[in-house]
C-alpha atoms as a PDB file:
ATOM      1  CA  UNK A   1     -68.234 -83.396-144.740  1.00  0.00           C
ATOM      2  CA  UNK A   2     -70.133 -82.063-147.541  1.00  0.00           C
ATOM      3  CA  UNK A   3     -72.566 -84.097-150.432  1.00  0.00           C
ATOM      4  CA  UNK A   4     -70.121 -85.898-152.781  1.00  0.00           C
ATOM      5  CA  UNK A   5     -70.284 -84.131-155.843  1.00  0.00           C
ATOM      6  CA  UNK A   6     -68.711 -86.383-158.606  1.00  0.00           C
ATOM      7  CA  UNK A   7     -69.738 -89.793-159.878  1.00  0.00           C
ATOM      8  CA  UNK A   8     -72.722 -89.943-157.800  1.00  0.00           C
ATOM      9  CA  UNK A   9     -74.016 -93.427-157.512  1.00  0.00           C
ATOM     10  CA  UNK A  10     -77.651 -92.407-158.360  1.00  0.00           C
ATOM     11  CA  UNK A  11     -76.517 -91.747-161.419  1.00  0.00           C
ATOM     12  CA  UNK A  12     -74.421 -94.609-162.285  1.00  0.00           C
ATOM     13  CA  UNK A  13     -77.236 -96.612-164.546  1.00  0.00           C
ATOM     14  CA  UNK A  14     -77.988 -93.353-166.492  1.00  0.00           C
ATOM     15  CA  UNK A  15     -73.828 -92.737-167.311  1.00  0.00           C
ATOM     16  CA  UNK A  16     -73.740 -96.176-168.093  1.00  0.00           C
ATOM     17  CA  UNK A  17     -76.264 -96.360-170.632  1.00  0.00           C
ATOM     18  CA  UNK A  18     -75.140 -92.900-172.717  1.00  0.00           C
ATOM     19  CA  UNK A  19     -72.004 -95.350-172.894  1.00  0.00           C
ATOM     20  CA  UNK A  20     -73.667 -98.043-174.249  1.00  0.00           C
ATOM     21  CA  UNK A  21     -75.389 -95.855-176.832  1.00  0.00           C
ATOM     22  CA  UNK A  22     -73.087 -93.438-178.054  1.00  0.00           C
ATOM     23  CA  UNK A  23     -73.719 -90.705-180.946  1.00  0.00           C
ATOM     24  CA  UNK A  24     -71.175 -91.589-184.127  1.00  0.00           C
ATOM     25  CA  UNK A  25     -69.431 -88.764-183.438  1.00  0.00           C
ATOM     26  CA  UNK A  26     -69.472 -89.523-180.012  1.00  0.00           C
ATOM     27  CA  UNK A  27     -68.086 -92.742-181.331  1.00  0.00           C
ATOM     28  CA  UNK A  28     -65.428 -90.905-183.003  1.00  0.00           C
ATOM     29  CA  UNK A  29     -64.172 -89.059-180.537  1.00  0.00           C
ATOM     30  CA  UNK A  30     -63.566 -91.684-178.511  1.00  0.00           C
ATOM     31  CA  UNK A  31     -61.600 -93.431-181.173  1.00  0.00           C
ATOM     32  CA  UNK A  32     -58.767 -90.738-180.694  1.00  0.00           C
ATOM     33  CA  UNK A  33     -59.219 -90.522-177.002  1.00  0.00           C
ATOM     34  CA  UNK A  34     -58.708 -93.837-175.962  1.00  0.00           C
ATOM     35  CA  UNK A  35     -55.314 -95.037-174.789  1.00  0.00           C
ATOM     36  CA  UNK A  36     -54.012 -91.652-173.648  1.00  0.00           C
ATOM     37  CA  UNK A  37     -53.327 -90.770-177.493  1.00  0.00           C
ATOM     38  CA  UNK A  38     -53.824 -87.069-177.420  1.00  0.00           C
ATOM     39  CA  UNK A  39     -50.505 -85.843-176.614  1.00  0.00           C
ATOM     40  CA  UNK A  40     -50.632 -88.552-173.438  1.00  0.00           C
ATOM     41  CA  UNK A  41     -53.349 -87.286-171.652  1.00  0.00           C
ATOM     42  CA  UNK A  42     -55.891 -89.614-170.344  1.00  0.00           C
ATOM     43  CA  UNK A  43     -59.756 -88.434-170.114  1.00  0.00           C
ATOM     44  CA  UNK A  44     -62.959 -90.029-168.385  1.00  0.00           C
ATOM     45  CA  UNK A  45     -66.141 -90.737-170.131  1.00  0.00           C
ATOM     46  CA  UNK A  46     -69.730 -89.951-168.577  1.00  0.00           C
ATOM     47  CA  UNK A  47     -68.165 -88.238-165.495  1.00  0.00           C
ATOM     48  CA  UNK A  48     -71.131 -86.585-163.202  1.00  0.00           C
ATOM     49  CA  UNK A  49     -70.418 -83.446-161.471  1.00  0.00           C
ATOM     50  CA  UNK A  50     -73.198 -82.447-159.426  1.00  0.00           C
ATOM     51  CA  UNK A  51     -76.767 -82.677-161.981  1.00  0.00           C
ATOM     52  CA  UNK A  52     -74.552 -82.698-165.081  1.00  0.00           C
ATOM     53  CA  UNK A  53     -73.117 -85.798-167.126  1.00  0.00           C
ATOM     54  CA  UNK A  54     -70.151 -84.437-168.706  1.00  0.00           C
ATOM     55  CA  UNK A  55     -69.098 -86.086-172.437  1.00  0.00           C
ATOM     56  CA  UNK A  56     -65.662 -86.025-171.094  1.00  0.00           C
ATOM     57  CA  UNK A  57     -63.463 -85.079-168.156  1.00  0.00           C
END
């Protein structure tokens, strides 16, 4: 089976901290995000794929 790609556990202390630390508009964002309140979808926050910390997923 191939190298897991998403949510890598090397990179768990890294996605946690840009969590802790958010950017106000970061903040913002996440303000209308929570709670599945865009149109019900639901989103992740700090999701790795491969190198890469995505914002949102």
């Amino acid at each position: 089976m191939g190298q897991l790609i998403h949510n890598r556990k090397a990179m768990e202390v890294f996605r946690r901290e840009l969590r802790k630390s958010p950017t106000m508009f970061e903040s913002l964002l996440w303000e209308r995000l929570r709670g599945s309140q865009l149109d019900g979808r639901k989103f992740r926050r700090q999701h790795s794929v491969g190198v890469y910390i995505l914002d949102f997923y």
